[in-house]
Protein backbone atom coordinates (compact mmCIF):
# COMPACT_ATOMS: atom_id res chain seq x y z
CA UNK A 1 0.00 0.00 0.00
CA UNK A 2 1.44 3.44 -0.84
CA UNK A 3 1.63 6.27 1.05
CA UNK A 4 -0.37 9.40 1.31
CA UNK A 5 2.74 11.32 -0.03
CA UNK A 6 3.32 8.37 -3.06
CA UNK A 7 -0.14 8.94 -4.41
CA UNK A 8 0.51 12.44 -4.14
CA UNK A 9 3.20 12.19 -6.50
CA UNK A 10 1.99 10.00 -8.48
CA UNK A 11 -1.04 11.91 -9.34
CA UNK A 12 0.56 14.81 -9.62
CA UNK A 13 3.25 12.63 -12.18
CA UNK A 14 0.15 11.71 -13.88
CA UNK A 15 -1.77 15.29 -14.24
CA UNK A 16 1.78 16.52 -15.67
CA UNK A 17 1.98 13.61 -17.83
CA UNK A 18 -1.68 14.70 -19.09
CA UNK A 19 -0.63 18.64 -19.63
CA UNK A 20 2.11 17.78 -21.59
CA UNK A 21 0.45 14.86 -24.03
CA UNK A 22 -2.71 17.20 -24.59
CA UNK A 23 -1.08 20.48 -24.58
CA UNK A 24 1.55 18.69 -26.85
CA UNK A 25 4.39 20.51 -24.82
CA UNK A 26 8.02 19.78 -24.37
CA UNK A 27 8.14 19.39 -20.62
CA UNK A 28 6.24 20.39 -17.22
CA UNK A 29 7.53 20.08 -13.77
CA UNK A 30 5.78 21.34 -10.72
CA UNK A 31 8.36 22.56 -7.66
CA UNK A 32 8.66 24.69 -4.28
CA UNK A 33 10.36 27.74 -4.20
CA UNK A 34 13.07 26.05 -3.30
CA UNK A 35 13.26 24.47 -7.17
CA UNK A 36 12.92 21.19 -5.53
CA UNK A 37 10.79 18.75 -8.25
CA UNK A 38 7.61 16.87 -6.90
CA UNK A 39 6.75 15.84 -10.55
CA UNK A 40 7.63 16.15 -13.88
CA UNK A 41 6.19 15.03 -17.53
CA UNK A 42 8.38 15.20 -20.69
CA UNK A 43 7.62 14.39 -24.58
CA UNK A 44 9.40 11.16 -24.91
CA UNK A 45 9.35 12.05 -28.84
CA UNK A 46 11.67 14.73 -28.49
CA UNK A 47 15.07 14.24 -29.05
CA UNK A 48 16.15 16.24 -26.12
CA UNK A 49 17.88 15.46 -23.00
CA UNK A 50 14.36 15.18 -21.12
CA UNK A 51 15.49 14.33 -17.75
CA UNK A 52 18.15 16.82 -17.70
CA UNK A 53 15.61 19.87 -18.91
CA UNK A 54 13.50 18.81 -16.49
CA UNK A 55 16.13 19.70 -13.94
CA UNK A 56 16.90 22.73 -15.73
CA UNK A 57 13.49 24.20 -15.61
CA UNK A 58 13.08 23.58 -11.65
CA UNK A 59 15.88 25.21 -11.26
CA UNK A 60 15.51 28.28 -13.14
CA UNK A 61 12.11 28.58 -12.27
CA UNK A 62 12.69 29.87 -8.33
CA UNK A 63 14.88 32.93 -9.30
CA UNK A 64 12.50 34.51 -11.79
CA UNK A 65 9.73 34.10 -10.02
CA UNK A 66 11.82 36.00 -7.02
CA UNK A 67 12.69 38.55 -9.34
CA UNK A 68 8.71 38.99 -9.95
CA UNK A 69 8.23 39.09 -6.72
CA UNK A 70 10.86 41.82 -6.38
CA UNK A 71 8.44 43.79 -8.49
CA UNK A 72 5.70 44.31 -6.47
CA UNK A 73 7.92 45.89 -3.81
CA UNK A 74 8.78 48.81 -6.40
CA UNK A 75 4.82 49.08 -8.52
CA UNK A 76 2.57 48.11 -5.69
CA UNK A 77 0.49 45.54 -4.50
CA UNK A 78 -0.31 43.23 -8.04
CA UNK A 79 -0.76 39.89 -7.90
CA UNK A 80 1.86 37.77 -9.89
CA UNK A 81 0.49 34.29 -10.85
CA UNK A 82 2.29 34.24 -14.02
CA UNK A 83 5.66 34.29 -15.76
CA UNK A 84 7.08 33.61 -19.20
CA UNK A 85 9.98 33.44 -20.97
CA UNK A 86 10.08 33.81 -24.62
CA UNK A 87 13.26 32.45 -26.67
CA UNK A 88 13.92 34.26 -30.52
CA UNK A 89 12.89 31.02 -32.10
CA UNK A 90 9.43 30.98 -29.89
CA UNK A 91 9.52 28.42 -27.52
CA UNK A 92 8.16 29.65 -24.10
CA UNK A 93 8.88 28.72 -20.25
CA UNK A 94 5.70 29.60 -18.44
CA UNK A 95 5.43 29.80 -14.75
CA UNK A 96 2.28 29.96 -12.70
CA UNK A 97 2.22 29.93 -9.59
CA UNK A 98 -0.39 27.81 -7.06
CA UNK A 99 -1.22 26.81 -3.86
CA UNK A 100 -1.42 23.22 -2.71
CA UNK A 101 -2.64 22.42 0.69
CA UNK A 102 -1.66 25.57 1.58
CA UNK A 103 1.71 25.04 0.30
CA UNK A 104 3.22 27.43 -2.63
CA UNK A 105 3.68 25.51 -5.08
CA UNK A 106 5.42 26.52 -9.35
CA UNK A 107 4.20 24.96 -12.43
CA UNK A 108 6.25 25.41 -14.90
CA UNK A 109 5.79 24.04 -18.61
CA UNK A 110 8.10 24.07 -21.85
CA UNK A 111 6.08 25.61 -24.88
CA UNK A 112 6.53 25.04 -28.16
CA UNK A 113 5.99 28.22 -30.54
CA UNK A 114 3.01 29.31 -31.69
CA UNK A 115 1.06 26.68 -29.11
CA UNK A 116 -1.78 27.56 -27.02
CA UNK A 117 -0.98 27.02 -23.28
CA UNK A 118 -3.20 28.71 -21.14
CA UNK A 119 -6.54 26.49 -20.96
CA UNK A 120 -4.11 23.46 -20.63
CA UNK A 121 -2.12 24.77 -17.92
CA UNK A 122 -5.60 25.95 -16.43
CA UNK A 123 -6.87 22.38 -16.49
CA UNK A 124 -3.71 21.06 -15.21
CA UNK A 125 -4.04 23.59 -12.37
CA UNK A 126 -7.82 22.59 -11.42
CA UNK A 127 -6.88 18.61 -11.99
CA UNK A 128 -4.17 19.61 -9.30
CA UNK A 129 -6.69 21.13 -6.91
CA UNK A 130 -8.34 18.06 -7.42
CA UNK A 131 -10.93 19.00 -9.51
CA UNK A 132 -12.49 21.95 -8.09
């Protein structure tokens, strides 16, 4: 029998894995602050290093959402629930941020160009909630 914490992961492993086949992204991982991974989902079809970008986006993920934090100190009280990162050739990083259980929580998903993210991440984000 697994524990409360395993199924966690594992349905969180499988709502990522969900995001990422329907949205037809690269990658998704969902972290703390701290960049530490709870669960990630990769396109197996891609001929990138999927484990390593994985690690890559928890990582870089903490820091920018810190620096839009920093933000809000200098315009005022806004409330930041979203980030992205837009390369020359298109391909996003987008960063929303949730709360679990009372616990802050970053989803962060690899975009292809010119793909539609937002109701996917949105569903991902409700599916994490557990369906509310």
């Amino acid at each position: 029998m697994s524990t409360p914490n395993t199924y966690r992961s594992q349905r969180w492993h499988n709502i990522l894995r969900t995001l990422v086949n329907e949205g037809r992204f690269l990658a998704a991982v969902l972290t703390d602050f701290q960049g530490l991974p709870f669960a990630a989902a990769w396109d197996v079809s891609q001929p990138l290093p999927s484990r390593e970008l994985v690690d890559i986006l928890a990582a870089f993920t903490p820091p920018l959402l810190r620096i839009g934090k920093q933000m809000e100190n200098y315009m005022g009280e806004f409330d930041l629930d979203e980030v992205i990162v837009r390369t020359q050739q298109g391909v996003r990083v987008v960063t929303r941020m949730l709360y679990l259980e009372d616990t802050p929580l970053i989803l962060t998903a690899l975009v292809p160009p010119k793909r539609a993210y937002r109701r996917a991440m949105n569903r991902a984000i409700r599916a994490l909630h557990g369906g509310r």
